[in-house]
N, C-alpha and C. Protein backbone atom coordinates (compact mmCIF):
# COMPACT_ATOMS: atom_id res chain seq x y z
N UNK A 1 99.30 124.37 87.60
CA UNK A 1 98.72 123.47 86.62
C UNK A 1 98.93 124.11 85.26
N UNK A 2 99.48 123.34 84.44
CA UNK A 2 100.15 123.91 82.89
C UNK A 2 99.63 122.77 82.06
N UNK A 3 98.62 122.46 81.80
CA UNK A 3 98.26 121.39 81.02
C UNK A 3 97.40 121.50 79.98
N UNK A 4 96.91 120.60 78.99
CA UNK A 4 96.30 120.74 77.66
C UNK A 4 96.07 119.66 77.41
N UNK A 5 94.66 119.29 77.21
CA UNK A 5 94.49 117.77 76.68
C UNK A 5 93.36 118.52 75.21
N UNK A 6 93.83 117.62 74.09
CA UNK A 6 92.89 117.81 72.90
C UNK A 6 92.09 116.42 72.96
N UNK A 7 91.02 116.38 72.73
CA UNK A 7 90.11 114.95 72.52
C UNK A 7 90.51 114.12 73.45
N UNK A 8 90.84 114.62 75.27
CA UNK A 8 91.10 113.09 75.73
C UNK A 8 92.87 112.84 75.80
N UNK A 9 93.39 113.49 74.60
CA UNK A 9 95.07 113.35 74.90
C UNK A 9 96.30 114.28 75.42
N UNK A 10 96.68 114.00 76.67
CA UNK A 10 97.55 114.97 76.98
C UNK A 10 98.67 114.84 76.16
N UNK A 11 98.98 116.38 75.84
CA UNK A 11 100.09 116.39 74.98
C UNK A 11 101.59 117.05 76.06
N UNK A 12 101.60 117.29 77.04
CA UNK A 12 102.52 118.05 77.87
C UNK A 12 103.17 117.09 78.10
N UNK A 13 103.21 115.75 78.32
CA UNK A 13 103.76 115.06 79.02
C UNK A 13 105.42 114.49 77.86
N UNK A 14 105.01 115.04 76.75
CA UNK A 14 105.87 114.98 75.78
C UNK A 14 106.74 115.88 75.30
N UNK A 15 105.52 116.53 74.97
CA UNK A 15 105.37 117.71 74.69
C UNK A 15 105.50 119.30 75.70
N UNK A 16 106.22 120.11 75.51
CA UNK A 16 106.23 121.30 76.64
C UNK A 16 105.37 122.10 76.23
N UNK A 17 104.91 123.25 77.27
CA UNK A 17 103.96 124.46 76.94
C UNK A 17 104.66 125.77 77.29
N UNK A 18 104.74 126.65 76.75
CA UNK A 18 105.39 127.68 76.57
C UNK A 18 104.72 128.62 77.37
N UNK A 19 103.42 128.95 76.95
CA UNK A 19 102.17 129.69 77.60
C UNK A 19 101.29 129.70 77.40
N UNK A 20 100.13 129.29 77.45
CA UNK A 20 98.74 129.38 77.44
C UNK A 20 98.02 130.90 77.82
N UNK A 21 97.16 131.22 76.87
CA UNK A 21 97.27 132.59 77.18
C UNK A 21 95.42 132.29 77.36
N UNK A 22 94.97 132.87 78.23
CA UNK A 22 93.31 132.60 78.21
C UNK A 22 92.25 134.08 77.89
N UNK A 23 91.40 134.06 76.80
CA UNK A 23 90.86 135.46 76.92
C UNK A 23 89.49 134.80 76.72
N UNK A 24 88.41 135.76 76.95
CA UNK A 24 87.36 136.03 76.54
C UNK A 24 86.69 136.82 75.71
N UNK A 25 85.75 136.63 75.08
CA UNK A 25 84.96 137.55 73.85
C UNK A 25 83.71 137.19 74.23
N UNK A 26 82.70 138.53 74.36
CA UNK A 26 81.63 138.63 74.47
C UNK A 26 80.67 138.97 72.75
N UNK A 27 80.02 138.28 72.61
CA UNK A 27 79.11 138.32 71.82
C UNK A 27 77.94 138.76 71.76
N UNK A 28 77.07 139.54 70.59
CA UNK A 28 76.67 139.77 70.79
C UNK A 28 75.71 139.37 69.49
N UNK A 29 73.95 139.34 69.41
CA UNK A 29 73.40 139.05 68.23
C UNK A 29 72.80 139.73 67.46
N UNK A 30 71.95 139.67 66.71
CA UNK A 30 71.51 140.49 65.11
C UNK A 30 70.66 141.64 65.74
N UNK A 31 70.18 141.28 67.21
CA UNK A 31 69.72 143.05 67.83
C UNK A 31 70.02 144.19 68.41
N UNK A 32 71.85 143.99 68.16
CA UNK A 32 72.60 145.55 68.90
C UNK A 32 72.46 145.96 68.40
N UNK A 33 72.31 147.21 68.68
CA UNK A 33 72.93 148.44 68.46
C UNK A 33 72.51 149.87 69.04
N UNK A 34 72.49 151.24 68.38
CA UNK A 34 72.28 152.13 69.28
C UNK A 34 71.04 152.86 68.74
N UNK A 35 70.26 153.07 70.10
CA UNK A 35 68.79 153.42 70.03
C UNK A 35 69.11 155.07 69.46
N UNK A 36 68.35 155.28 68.05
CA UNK A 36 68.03 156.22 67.54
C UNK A 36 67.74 157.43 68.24
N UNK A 37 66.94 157.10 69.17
CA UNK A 37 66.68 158.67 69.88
C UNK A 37 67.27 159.31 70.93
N UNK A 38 68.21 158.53 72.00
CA UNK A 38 68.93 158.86 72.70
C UNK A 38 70.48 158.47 72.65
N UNK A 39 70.67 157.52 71.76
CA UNK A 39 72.21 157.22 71.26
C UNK A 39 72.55 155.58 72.06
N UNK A 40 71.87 155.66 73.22
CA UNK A 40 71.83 154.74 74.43
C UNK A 40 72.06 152.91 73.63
N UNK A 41 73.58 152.61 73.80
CA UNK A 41 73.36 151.15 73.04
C UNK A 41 72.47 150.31 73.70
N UNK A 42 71.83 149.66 72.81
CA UNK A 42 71.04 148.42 73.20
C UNK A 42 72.00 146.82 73.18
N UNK A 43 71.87 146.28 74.15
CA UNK A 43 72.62 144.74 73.75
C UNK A 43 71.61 143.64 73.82
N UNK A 44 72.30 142.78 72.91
CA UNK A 44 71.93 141.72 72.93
C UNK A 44 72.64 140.30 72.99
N UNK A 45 73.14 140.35 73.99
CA UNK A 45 74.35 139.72 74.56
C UNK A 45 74.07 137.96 74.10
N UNK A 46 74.72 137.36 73.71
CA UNK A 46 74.75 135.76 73.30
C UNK A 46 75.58 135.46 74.48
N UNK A 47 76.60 135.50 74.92
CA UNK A 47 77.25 134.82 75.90
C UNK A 47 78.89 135.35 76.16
N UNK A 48 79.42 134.69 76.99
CA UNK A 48 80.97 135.30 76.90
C UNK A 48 81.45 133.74 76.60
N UNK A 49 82.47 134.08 75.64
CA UNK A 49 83.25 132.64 75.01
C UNK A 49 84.72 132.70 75.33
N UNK A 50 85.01 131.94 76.07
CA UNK A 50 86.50 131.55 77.08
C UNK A 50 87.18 130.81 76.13
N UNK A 51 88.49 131.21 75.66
CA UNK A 51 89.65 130.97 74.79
C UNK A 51 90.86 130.72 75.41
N UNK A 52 91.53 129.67 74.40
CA UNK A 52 92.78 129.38 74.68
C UNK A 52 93.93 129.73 73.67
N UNK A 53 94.81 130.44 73.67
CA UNK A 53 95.68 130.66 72.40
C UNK A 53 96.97 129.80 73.16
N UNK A 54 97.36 128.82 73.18
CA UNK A 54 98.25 127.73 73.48
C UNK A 54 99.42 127.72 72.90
N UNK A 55 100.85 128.02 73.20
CA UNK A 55 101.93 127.76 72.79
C UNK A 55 102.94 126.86 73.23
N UNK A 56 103.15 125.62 72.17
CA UNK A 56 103.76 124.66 72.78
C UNK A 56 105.03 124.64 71.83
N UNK A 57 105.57 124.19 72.86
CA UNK A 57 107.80 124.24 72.22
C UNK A 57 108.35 122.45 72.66
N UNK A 58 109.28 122.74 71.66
CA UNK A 58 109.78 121.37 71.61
C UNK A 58 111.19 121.53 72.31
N UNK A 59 110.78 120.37 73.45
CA UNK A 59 111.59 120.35 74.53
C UNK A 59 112.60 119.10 73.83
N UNK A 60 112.49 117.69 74.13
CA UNK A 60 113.60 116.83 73.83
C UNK A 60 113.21 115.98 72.91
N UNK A 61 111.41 115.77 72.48
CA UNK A 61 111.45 114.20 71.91
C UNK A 61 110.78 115.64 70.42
N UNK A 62 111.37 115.60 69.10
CA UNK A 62 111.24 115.66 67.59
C UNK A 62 110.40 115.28 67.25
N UNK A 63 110.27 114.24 67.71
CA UNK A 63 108.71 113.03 67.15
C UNK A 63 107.15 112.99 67.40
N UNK A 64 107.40 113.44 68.92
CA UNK A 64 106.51 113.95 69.61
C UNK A 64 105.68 115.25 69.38
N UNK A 65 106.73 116.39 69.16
CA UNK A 65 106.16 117.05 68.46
C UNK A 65 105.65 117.23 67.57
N UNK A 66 106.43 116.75 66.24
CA UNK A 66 106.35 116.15 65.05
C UNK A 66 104.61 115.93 64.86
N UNK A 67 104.31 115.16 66.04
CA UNK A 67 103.29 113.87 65.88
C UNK A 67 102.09 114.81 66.72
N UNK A 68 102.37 115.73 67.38
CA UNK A 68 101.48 116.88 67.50
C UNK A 68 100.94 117.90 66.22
N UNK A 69 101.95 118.34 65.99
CA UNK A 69 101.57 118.93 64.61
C UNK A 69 100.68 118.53 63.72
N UNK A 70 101.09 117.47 63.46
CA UNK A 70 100.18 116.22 62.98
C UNK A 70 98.80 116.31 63.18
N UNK A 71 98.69 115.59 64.26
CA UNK A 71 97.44 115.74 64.85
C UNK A 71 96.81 116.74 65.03
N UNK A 72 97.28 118.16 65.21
CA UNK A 72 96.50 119.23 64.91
C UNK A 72 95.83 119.40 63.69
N UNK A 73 96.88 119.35 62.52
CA UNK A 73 96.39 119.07 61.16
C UNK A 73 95.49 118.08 60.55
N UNK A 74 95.37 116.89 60.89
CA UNK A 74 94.42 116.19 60.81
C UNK A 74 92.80 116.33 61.48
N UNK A 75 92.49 117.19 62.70
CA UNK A 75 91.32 117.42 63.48
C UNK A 75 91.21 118.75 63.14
N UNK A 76 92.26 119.79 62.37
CA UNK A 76 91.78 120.91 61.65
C UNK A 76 90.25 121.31 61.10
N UNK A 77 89.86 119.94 60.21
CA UNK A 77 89.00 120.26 59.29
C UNK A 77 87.54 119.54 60.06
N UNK A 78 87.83 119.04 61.63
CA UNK A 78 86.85 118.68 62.16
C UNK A 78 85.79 120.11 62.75
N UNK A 79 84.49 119.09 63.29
CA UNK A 79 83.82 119.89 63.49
C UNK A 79 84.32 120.92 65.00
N UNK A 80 84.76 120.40 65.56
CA UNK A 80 85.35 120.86 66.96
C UNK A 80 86.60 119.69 67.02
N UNK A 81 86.79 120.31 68.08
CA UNK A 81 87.89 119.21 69.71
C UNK A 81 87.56 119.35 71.02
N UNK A 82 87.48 118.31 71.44
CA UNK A 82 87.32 118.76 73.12
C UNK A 82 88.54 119.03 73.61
N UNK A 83 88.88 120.68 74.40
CA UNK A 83 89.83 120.86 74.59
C UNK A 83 89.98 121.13 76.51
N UNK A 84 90.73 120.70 76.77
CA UNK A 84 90.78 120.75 78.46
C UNK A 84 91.93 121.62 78.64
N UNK A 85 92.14 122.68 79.24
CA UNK A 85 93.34 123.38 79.62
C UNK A 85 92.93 124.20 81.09
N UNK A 86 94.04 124.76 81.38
CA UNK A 86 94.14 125.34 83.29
C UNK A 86 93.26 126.23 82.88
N UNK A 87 92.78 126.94 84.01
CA UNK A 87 92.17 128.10 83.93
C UNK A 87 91.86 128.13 85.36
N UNK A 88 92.46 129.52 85.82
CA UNK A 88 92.43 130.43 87.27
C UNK A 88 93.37 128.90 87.68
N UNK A 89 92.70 128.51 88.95
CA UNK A 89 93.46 127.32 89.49
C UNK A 89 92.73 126.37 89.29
N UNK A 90 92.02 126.03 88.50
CA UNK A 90 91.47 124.62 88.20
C UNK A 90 91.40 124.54 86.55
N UNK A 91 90.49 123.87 86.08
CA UNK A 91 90.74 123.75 84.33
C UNK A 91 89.43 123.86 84.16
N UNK A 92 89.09 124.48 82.52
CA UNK A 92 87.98 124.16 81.86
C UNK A 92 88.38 123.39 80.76
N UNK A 93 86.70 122.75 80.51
CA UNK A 93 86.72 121.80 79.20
C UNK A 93 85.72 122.42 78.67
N UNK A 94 85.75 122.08 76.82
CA UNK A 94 84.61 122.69 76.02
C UNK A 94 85.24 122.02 74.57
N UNK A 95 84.13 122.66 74.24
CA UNK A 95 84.23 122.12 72.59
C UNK A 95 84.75 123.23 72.14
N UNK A 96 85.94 122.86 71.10
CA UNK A 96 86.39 124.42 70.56
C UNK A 96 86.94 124.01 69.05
N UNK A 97 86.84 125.16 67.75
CA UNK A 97 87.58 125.06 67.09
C UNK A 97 89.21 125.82 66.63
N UNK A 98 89.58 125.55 65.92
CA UNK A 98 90.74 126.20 65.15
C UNK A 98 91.27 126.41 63.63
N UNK A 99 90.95 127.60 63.55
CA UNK A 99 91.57 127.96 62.20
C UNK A 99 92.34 128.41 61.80
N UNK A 100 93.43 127.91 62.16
CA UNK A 100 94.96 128.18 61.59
C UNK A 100 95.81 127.49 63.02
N UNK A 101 97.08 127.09 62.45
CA UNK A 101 98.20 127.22 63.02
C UNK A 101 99.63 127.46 62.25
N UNK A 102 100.64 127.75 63.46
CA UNK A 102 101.75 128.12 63.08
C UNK A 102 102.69 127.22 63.72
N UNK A 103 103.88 127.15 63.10
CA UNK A 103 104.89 126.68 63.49
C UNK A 103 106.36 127.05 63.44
N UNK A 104 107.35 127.48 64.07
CA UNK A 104 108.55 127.87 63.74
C UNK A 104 109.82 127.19 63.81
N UNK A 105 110.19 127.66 63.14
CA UNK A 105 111.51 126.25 62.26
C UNK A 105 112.62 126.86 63.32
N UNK A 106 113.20 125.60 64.20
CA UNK A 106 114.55 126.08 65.00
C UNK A 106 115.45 125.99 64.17
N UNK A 107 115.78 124.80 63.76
CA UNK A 107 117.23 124.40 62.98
C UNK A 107 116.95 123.37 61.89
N UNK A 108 117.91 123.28 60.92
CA UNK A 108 117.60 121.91 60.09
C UNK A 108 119.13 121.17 60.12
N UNK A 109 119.22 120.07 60.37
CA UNK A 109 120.67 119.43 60.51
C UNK A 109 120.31 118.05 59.67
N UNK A 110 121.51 117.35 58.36
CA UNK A 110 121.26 116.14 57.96
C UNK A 110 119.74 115.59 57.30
N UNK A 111 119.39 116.97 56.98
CA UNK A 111 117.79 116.34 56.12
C UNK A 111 116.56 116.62 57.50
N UNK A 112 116.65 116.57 58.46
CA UNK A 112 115.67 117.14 59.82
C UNK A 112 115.57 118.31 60.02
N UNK A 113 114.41 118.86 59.97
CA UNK A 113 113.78 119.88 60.73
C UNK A 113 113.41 119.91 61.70
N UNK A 114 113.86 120.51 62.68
CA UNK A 114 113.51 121.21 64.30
C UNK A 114 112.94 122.01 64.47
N UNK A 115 111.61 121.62 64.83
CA UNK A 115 111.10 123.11 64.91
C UNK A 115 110.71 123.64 66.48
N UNK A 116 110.92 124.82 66.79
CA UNK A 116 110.94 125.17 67.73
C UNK A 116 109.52 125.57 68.42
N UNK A 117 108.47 126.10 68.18
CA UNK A 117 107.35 126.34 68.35
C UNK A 117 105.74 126.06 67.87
N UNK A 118 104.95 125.82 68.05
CA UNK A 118 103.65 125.98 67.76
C UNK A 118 102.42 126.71 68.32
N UNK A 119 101.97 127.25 67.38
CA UNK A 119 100.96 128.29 68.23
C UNK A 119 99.71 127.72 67.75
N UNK A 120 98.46 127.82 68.80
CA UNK A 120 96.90 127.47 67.99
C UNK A 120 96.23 128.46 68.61
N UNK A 121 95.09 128.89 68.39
CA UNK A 121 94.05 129.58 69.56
C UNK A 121 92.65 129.03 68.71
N UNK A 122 92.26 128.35 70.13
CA UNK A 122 91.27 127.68 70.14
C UNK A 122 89.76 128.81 70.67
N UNK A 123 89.07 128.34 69.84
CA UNK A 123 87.92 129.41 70.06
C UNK A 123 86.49 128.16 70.37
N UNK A 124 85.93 128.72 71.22
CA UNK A 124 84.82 128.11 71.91
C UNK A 124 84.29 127.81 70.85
N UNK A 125 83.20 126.53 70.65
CA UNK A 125 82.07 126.58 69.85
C UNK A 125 80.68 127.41 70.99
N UNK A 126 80.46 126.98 71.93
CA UNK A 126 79.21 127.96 72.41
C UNK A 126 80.14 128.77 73.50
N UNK A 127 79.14 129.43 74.06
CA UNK A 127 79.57 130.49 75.45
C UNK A 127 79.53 129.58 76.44
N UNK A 128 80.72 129.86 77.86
CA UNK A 128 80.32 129.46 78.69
C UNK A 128 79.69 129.67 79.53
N UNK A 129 79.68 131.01 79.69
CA UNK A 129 78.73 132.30 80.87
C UNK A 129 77.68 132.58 79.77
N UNK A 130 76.37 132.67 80.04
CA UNK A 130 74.94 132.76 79.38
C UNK A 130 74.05 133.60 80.46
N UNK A 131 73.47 134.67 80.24
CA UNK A 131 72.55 135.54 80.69
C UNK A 131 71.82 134.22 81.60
């Protein structure tokens, strides 16, 4: 399973995926740190937050991609996306944002740009694992 839906829309079916890379970050809140008298850290764990850093390449349709890009750029400045992608052998969904993407230029022929790649990494809005 190699898939990616943003808000509801699969984009693979157009669109190719290069690799989806999945990590986690544990958080922690305004009461870590390390106890004065024995050194011993204290935590205060908020949750672990499950990430997607997603790389998608342009296989045959220009437009498609094109029209991805797009759409990334336009839900940029939203509050989230609901993002669905694989994970282990089944998928998670969550609300996630993104601040930044990239894109890399394959070729330019006759006034068109080809571009060969896009990268995002999508970061949870809450945790999914919670004490």
């Amino acid at each position: 399973m190699n898939y990616v839906k943003i808000n509801g829309i699969s984009f693979d079916a157009t669109v190719a995926i290069s690799s989806i890379e999945e990590n986690f970050n544990v958080l922690d809140g305004d009461n870590v740190g390390r106890n004065s008298g024995n050194g011993r850290m204290i935590r205060d764990v908020l949750g672990s937050f499950i990430g997607h850093k997603i790389t998608f390449f342009n296989g045959k349709d220009n437009a498609a991609f094109d029209a991805l890009w797009d759409y990334l750029k336009q839900h940029s400045a939203d509050d989230y996306v609901m993002l669905e992608a694989a994970s282990g052998q089944s998928s998670i969904s969550y609300q996630a944002y993104y601040t930044s993407g990239s894109r890399k230029l394959r070729t330019a022929a006759e006034g068109v740009n080809y571009w060969d790649e896009i990268e995002v990494n999508f970061i949870p809005i809450a945790p999914q694992i919670v004490r």
